[in-house]
Every structure is written in C-alpha cells, then in structure tokens.
N, C-alpha and C. Protein backbone atom coordinates (compact mmCIF):
# COMPACT_ATOMS: atom_id res chain seq x y z
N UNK A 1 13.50 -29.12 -30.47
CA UNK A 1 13.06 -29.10 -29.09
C UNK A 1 11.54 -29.15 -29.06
N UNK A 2 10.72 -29.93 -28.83
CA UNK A 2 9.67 -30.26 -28.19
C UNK A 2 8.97 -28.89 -27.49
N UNK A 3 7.71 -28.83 -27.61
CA UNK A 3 6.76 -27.79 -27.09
C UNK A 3 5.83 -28.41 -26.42
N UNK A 4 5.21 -27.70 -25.22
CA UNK A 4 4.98 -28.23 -24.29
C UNK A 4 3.59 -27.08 -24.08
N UNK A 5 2.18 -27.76 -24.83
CA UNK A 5 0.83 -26.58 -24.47
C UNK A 5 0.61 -26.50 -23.99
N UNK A 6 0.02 -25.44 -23.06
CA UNK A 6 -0.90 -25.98 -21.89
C UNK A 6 -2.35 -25.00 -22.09
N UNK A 7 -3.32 -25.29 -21.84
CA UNK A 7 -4.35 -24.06 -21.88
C UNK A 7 -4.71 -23.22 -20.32
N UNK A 8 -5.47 -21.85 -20.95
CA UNK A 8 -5.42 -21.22 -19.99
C UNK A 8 -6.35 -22.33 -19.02
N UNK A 9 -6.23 -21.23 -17.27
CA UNK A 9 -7.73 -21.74 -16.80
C UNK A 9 -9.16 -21.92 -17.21
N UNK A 10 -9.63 -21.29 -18.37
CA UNK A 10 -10.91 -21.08 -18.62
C UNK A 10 -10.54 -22.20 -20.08
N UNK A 11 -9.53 -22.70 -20.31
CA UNK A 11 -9.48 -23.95 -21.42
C UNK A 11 -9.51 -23.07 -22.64
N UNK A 12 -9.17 -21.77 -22.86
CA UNK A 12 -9.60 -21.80 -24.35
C UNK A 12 -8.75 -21.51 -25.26
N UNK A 13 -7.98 -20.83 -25.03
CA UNK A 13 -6.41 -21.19 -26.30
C UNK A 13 -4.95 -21.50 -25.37
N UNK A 14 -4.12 -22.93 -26.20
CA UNK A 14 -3.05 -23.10 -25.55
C UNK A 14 -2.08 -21.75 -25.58
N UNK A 15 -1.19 -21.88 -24.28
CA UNK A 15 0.39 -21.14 -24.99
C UNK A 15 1.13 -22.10 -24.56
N UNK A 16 2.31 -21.96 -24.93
CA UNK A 16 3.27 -22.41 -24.96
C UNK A 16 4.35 -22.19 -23.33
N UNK A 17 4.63 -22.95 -22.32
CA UNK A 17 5.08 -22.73 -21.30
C UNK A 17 6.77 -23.42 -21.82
N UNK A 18 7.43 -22.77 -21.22
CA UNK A 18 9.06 -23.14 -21.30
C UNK A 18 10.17 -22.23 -22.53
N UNK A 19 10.98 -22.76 -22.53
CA UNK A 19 12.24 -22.26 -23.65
C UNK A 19 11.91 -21.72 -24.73
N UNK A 20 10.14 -22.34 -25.69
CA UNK A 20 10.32 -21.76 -26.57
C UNK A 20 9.09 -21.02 -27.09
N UNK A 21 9.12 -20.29 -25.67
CA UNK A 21 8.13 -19.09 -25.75
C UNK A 21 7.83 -17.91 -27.12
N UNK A 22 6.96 -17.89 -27.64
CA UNK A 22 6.80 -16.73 -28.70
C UNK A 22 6.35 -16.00 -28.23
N UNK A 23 6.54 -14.34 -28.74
CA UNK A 23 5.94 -13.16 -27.96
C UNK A 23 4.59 -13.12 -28.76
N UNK A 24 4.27 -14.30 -29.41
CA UNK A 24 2.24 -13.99 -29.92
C UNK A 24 2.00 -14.34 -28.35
N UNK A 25 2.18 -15.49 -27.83
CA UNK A 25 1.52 -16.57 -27.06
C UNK A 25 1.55 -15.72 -25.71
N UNK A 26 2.54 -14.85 -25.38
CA UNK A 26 3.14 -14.20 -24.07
C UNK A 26 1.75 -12.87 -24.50
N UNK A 27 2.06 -12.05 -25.47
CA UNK A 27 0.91 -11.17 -25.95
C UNK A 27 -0.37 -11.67 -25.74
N UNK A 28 -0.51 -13.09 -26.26
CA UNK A 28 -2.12 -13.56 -25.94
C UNK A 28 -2.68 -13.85 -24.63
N UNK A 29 -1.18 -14.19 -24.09
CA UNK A 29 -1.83 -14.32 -22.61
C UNK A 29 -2.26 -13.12 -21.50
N UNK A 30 -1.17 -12.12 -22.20
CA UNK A 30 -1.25 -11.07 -21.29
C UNK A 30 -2.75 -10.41 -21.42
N UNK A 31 -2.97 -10.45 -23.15
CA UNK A 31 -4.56 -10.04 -23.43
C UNK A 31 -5.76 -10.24 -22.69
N UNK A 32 -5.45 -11.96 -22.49
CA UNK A 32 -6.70 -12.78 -22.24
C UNK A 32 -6.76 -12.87 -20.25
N UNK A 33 -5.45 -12.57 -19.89
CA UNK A 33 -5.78 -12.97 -18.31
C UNK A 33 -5.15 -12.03 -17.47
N UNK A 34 -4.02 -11.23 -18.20
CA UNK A 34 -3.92 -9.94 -16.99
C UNK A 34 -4.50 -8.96 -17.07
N UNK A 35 -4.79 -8.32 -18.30
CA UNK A 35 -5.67 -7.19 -18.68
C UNK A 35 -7.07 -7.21 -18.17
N UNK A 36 -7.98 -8.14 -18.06
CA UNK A 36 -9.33 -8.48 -17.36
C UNK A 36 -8.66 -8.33 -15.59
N UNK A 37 -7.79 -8.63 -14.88
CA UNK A 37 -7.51 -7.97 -14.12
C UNK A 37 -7.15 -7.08 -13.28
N UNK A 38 -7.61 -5.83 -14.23
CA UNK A 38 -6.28 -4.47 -14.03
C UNK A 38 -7.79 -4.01 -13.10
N UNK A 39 -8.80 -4.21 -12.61
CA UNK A 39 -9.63 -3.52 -11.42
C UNK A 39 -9.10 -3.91 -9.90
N UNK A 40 -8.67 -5.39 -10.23
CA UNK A 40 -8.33 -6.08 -8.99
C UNK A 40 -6.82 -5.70 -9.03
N UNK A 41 -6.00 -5.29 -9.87
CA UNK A 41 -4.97 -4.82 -9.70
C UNK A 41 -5.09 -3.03 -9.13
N UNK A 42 -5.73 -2.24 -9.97
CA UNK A 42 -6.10 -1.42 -9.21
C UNK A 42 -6.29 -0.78 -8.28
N UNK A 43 -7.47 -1.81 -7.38
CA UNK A 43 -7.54 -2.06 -6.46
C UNK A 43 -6.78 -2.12 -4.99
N UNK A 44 -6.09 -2.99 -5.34
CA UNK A 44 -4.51 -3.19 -4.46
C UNK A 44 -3.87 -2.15 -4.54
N UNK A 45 -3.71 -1.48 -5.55
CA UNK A 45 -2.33 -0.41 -5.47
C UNK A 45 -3.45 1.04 -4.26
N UNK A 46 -4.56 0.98 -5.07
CA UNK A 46 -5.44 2.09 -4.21
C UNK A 46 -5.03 2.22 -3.02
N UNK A 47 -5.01 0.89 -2.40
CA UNK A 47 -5.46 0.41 -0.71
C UNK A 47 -4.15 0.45 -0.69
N UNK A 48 -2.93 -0.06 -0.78
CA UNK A 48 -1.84 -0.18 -0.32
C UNK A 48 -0.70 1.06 -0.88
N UNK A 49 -0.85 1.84 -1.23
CA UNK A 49 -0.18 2.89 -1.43
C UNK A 49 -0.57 4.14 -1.15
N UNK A 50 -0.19 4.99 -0.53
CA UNK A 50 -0.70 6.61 -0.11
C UNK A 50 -0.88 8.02 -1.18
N UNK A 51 0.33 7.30 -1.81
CA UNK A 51 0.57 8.97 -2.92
C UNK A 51 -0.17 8.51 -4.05
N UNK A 52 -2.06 8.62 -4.38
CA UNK A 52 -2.50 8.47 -5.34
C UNK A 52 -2.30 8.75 -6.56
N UNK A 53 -1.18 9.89 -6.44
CA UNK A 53 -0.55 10.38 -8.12
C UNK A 53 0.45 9.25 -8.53
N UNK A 54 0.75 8.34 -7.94
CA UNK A 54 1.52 6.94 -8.19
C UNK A 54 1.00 6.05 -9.17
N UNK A 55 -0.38 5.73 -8.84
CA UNK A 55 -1.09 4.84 -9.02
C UNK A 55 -0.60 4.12 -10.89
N UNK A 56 -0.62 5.50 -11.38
CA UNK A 56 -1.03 4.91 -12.92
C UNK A 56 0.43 4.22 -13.50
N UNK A 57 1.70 4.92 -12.81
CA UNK A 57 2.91 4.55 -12.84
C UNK A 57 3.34 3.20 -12.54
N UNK A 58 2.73 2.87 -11.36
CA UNK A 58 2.75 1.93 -10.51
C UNK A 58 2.15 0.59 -11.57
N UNK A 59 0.51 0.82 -11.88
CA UNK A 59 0.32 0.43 -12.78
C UNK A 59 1.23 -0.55 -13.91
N UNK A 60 1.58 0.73 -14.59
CA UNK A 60 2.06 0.42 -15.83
C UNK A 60 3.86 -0.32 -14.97
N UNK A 61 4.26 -0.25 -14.06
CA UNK A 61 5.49 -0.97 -13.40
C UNK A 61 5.43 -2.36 -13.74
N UNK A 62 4.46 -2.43 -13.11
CA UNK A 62 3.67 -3.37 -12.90
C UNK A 62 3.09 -4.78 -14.17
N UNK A 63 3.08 -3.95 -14.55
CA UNK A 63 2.44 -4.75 -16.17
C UNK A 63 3.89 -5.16 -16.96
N UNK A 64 4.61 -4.23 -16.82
CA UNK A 64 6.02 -4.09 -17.56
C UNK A 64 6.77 -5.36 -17.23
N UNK A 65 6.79 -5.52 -15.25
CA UNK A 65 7.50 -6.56 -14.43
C UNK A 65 6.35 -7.79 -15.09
N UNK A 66 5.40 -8.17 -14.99
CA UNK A 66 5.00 -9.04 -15.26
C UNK A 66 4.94 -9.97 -16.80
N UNK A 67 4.92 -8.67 -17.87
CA UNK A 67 5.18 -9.12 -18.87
C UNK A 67 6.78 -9.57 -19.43
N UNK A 68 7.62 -8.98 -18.80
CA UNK A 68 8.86 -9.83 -18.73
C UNK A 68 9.17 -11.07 -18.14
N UNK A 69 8.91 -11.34 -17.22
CA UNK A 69 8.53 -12.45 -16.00
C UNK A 69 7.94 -13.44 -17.39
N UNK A 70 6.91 -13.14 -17.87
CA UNK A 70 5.82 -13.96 -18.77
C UNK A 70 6.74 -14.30 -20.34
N UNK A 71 7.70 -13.67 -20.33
CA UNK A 71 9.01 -13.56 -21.69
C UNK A 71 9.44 -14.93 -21.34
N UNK A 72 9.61 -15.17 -19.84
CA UNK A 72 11.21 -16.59 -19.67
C UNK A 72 9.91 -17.54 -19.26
N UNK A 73 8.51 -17.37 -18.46
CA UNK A 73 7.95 -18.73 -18.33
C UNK A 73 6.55 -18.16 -18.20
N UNK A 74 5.21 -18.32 -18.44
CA UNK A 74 4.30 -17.78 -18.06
C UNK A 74 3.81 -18.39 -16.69
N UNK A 75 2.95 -17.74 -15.77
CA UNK A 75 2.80 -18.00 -14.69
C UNK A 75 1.47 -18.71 -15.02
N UNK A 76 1.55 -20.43 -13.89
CA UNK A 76 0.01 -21.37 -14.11
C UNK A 76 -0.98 -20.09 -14.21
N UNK A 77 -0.99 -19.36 -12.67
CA UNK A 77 -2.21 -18.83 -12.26
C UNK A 77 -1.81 -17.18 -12.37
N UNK A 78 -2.42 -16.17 -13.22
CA UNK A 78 -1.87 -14.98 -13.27
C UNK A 78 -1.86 -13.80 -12.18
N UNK A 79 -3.75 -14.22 -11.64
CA UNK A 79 -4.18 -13.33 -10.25
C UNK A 79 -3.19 -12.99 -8.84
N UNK A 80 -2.47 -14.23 -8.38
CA UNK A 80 -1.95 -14.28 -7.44
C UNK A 80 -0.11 -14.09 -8.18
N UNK A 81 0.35 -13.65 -9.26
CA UNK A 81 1.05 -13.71 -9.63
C UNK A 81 1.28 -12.13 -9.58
N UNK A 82 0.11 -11.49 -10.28
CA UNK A 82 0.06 -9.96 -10.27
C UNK A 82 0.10 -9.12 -8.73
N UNK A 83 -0.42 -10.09 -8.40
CA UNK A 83 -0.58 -9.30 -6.82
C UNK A 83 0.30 -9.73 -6.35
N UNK A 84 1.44 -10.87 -6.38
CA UNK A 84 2.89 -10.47 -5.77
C UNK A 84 3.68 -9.43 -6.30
N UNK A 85 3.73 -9.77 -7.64
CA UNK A 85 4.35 -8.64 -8.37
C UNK A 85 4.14 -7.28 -7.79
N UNK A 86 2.75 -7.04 -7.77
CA UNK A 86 2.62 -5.65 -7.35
C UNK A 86 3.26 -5.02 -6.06
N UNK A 87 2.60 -6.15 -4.82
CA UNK A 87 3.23 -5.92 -3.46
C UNK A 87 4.66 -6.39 -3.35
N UNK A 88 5.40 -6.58 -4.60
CA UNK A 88 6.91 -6.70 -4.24
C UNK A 88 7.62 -5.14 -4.99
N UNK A 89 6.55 -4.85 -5.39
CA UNK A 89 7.18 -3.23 -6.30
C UNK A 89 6.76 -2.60 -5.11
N UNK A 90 6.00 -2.47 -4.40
CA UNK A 90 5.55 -1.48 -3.56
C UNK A 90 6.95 -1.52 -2.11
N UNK A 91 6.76 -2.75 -2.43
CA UNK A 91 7.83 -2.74 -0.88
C UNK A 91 9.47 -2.55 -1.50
N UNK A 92 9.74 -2.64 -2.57
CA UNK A 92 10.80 -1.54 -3.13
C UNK A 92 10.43 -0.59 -3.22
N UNK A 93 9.74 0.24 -3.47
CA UNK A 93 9.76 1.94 -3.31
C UNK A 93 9.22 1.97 -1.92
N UNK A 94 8.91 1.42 -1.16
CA UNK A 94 8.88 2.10 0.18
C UNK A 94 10.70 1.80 0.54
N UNK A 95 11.49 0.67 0.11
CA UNK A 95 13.00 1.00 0.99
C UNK A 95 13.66 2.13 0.04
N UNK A 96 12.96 2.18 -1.55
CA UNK A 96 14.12 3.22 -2.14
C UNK A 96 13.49 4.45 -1.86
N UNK A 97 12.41 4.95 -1.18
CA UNK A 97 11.83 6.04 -0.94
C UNK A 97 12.30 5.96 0.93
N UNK A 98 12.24 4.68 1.53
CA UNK A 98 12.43 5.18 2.87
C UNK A 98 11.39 5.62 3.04
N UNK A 99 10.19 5.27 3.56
CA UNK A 99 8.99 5.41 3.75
C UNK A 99 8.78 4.75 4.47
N UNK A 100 8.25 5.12 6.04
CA UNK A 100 7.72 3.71 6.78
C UNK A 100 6.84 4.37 7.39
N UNK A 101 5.74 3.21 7.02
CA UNK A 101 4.26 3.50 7.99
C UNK A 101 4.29 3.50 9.71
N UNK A 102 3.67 4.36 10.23
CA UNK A 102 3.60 4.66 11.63
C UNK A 102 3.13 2.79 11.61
N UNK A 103 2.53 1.97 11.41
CA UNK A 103 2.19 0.79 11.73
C UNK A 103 3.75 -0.09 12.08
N UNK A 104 4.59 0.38 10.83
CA UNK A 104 5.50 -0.75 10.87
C UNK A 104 6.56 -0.57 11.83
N UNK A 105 6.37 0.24 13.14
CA UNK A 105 7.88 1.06 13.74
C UNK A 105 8.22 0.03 14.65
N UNK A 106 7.16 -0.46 15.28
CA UNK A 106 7.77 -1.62 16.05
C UNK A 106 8.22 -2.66 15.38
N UNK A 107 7.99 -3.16 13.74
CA UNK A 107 9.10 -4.14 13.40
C UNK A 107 10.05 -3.63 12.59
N UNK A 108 10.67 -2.10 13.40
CA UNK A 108 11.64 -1.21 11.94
C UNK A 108 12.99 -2.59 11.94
N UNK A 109 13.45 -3.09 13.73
CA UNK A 109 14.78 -3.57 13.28
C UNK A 109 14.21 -4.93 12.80
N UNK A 110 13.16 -5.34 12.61
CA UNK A 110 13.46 -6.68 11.63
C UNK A 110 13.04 -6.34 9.72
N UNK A 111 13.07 -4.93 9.99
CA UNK A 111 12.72 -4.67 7.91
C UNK A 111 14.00 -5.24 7.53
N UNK A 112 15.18 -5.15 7.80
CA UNK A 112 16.60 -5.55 7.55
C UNK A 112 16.51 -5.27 6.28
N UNK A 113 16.13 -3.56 5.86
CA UNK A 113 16.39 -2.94 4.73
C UNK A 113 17.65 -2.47 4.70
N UNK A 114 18.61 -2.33 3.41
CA UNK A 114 19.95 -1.51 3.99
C UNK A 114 19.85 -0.25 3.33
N UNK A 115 19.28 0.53 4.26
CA UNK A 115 19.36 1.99 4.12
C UNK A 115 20.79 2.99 4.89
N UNK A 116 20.80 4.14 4.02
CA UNK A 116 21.51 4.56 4.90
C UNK A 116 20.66 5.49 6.01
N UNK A 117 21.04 4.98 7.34
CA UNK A 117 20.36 5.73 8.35
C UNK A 117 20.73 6.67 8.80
N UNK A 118 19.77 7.39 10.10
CA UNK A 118 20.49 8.96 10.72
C UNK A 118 21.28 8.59 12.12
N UNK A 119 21.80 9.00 12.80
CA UNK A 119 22.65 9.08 13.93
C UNK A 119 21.70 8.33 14.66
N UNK A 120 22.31 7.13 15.55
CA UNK A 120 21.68 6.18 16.33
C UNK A 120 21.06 7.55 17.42
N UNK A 121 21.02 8.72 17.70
CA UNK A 121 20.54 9.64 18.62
C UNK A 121 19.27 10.38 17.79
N UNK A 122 19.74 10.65 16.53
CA UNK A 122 18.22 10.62 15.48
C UNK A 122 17.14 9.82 15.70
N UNK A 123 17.70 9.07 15.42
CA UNK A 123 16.83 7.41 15.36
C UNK A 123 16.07 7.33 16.92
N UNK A 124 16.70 7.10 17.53
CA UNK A 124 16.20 7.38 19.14
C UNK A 124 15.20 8.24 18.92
N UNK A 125 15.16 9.56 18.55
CA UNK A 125 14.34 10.40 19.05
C UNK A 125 13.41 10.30 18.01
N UNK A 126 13.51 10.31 17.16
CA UNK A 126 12.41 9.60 16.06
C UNK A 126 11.74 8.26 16.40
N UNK A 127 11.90 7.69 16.98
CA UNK A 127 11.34 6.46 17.23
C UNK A 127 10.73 6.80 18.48
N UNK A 128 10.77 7.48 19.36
CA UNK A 128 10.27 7.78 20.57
C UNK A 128 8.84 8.59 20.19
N UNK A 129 9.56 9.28 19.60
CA UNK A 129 7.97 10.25 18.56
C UNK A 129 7.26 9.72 18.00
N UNK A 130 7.72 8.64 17.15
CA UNK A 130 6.84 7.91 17.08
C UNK A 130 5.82 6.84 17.59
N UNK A 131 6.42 6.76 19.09
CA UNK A 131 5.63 5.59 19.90
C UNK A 131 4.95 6.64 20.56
N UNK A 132 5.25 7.85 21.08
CA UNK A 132 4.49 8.60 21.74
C UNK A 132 3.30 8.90 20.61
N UNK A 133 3.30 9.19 19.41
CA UNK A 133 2.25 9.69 18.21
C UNK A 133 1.46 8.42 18.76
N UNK A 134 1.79 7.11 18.41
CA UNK A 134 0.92 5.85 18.14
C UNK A 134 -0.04 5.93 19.55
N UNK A 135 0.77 6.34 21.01
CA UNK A 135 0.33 6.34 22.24
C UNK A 135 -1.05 7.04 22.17
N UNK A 136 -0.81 8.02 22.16
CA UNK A 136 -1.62 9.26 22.09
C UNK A 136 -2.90 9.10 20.75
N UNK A 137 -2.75 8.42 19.58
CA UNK A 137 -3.25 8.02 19.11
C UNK A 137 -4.75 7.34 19.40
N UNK A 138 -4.04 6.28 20.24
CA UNK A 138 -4.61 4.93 20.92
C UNK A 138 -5.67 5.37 22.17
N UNK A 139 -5.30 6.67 22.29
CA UNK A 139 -6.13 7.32 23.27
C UNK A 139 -7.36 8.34 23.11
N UNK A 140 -7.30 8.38 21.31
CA UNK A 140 -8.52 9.24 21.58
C UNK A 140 -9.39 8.10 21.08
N UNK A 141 -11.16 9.20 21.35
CA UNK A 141 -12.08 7.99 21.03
C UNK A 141 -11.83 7.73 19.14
N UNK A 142 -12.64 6.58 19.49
CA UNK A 142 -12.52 5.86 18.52
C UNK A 142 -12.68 6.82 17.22
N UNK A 143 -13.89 7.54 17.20
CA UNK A 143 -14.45 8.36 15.75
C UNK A 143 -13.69 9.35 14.99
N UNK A 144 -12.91 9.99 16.57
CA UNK A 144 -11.77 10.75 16.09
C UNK A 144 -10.66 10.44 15.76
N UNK A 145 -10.04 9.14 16.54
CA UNK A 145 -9.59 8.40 15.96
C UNK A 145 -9.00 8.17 14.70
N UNK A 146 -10.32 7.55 14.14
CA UNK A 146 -10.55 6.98 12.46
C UNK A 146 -10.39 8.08 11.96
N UNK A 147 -10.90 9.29 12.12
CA UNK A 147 -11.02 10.47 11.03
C UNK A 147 -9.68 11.10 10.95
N UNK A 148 -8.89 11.15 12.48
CA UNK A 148 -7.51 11.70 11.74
C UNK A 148 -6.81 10.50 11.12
N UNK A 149 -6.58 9.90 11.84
CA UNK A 149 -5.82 8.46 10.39
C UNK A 149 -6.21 8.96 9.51
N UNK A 150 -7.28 8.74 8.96
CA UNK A 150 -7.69 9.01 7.28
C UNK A 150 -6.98 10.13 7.10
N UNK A 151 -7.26 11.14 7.50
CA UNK A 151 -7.05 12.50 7.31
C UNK A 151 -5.28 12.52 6.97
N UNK A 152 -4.61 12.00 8.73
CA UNK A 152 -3.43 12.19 8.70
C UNK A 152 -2.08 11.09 7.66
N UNK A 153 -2.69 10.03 7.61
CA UNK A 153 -1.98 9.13 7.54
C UNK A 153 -2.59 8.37 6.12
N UNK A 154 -3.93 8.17 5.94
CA UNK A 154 -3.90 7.67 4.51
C UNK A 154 -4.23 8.91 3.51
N UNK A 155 -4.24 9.88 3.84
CA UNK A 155 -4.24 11.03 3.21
C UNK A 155 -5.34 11.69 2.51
N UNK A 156 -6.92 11.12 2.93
CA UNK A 156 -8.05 11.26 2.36
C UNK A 156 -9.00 12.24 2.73
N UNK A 157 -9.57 13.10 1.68
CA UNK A 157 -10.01 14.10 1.84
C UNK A 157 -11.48 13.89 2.75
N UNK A 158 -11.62 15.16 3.20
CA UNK A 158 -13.14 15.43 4.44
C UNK A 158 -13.95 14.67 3.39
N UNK A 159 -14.23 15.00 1.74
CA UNK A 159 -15.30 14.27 1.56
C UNK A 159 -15.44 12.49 1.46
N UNK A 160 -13.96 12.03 1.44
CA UNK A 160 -13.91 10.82 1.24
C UNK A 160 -13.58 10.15 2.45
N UNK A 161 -13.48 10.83 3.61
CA UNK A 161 -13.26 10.11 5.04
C UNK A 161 -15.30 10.04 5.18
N UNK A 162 -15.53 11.23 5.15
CA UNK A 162 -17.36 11.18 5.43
C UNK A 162 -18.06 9.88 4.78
N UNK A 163 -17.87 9.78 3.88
CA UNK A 163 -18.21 8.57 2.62
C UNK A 163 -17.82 7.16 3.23
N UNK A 164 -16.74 7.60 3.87
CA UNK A 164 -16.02 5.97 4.91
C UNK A 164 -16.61 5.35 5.95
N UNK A 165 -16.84 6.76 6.91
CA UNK A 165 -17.38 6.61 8.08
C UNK A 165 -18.03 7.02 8.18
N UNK A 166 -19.36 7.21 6.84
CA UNK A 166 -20.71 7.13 6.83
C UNK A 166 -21.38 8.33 7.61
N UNK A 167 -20.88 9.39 7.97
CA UNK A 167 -20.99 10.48 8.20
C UNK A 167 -20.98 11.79 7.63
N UNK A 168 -21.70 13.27 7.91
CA UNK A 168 -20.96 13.94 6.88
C UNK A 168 -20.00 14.87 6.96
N UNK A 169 -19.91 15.75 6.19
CA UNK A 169 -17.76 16.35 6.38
C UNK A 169 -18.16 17.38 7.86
N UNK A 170 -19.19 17.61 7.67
CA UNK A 170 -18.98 18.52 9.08
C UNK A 170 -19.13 17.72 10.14
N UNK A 171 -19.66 16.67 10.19
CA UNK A 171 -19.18 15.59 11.83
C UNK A 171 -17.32 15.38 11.54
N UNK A 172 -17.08 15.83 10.48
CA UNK A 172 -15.59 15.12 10.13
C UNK A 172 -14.51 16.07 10.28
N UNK A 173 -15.25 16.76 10.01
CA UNK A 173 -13.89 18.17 10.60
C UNK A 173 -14.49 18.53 11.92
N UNK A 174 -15.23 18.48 13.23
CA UNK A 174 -15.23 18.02 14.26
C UNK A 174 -14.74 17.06 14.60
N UNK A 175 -14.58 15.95 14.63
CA UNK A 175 -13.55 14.62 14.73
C UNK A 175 -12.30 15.49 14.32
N UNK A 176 -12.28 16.09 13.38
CA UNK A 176 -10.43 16.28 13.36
C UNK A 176 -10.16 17.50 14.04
N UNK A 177 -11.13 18.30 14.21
CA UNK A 177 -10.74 19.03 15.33
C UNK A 177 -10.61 18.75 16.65
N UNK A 178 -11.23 18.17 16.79
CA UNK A 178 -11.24 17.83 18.25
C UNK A 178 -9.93 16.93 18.62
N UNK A 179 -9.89 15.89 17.48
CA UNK A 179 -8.36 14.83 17.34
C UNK A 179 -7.05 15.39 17.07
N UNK A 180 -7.12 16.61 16.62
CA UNK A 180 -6.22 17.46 15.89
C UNK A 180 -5.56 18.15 17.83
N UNK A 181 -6.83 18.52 18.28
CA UNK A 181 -6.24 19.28 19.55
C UNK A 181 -5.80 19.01 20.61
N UNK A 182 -6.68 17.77 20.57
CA UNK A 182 -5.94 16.32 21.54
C UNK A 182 -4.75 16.22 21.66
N UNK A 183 -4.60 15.79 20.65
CA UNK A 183 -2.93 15.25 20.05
C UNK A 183 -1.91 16.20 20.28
N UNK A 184 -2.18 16.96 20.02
CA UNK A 184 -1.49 18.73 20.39
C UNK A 184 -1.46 18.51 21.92
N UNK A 185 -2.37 18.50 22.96
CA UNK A 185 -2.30 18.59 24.25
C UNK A 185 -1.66 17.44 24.50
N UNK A 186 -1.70 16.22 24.00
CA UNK A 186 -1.24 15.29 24.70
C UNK A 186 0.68 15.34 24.52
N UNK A 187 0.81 15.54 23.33
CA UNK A 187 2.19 15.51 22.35
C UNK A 187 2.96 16.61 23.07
N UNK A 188 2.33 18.06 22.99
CA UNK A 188 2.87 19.03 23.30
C UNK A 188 2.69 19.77 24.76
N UNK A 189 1.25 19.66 24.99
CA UNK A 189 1.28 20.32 26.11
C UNK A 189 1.84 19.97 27.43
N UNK A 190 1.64 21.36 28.75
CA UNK A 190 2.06 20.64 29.55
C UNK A 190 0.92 19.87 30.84
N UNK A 191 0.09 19.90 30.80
CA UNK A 191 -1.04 18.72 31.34
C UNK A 191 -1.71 17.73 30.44
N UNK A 192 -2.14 16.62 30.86
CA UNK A 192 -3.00 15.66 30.06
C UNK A 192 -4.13 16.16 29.84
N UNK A 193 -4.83 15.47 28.66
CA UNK A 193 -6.15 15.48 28.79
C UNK A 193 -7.15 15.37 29.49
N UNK A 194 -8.27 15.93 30.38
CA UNK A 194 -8.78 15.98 31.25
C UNK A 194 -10.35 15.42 30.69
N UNK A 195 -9.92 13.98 30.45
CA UNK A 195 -11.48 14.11 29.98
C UNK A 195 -12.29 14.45 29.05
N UNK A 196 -11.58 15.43 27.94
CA UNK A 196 -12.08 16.13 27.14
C UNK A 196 -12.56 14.98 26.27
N UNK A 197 -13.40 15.09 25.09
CA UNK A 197 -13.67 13.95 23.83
C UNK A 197 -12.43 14.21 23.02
C-alpha cells in the first residue's frame, strides 16, 4: 500500500496521512503542532469553563481526544481542530453534568439534550426564576451589574473582578453590595426599587 507525505504547515518534516499511520509520525506531530498550542488551548478552557479546578483535567481530555483522532488520520490544520475538540468536550460535560448557563435558558428547548428532567411544574418554576434573575439583572446599573456576574456567575474573586474592571476590590464589594441588595429587593421583596443605585 502506497504512502501518502504530506508536510506540516511550516514545511518541515513529512507525516504520513491515511491507513498507514505510525505512532513516530502521530508522536511527531503531536510534538511539533499541538504542544506549542497548549496557551491557546488553555486559554479557551479558562474563558469557557467556570470550575477552574477542571482546567488541568480538561486539558489532559483533551490532548487524549485529539491524539486518538490523530491515530486514524491527522488533522491538515491542528489549531482549529483542538479548539473543536475542546468545545465539543465542554459541551458534553455541561449535558453529563446538566449545567446550564443563565445565558442559555431561552434556547433550553432547542439544546435537544436528553436529560432526565424534573416535573414539567419544576421546570416551570425554575425557568420563571430564571427569567425573573436575568430581569432584574438587566436592571441594575451597569458596574454593578458586571461585578455581580463576575462574582455570581463566572465565579471570580474581588481581586480578579477589580483587575477586570479596572477598579479596586473596595469599589467591588460596593458594586456587590449594592447589586447583591438590589436583587434581593427586586427578587424578594415586597416593593420595587425606588431609584436606589
């Protein structure tokens, strides 16, 4: 059977693409073009995942899925190969974790994940909570805003929300106090907000 070289993008050693893949050539590739990408892989998992104790797992998922993938054919281009890979692991552990971002609630019925769900009267009232959270959200100012997201939802500490929004932790735990009590009056209490920041 015939072998078929091809070289990387940067031209400098062939591998071998098709049937009669060797694990040097799959090893050399992984050396030479996914490993120089593990910042930009990194990267992605940082920004798109919440539970930072994941990360290194995720990682190494990651490398594992791709270097098998790279066993039956290597991919032309590796960059855009890794970063599907990655964002197709992520969006399996968000359906096998059941995890959904306050962003995604208005397209929950087109995830057409098959989970098992809670009582269509669960669901109702969970989904209502959640449009009222997003409502109420949408209503404070902007600064407070940003600082509980961070706070609430991507899970980042006073010193690394300050660092974000270029402020320091004590403008930042004002923003979350103030966003923190809002939300409380608006969610729970029984009058609206009057104006308050």
């Amino acid at each position: 059977m015939a072998e078929k070289l091809e070289t990387h993008s940067r031209g400098t050693e062939p591998h071998r693409v098709g049937a009669d893949m060797s694990a040097f050539n799959v090893r050399g590739w992984f050396l030479h073009e996914v490993f120089p990408l593990e910042g930009v892989l990194m990267q992605f998992l940082h920004q798109n995942w919440r539970n930072k104790n994941d990360i290194e797992d995720l990682r190494q998922e990651v490398y594992m899925r791709v270097y098998e993938a790279a066993q039956k054919e290597i991919p032309e281009n590796a960059k855009p190969f890794i970063l599907k890979t990655a964002r197709n692991l992520l969006v399996d552990r968000v359906r096998r974790e059941h995890v959904v971002p306050i962003e995604a609630v208005a397209d929950l019925d087109a995830l057409g994940a098959a989970i098992e769900a809670p009582g269509p009267e669960r669901s109702t009232i969970a989904r209502d909570m959640l449009r009222r959270l997003q409502a109420a959200l949408d209503r404070l100012p902007p600064r407070c805003r940003q600082a509980v997201v961070h706070k609430q939802i991507d899970g980042l500490s006073r010193r690394e929300i300050a660092e974000r929004m270029n402020i320091s932790q004590d403008t930042v735990s004002e923003h979350l106090t103030v966003g923190i009590r809002a939300l409380a009056e608006m969610l729970y209490g029984e009058s609206e907000m009057r104006g308050e920041p």
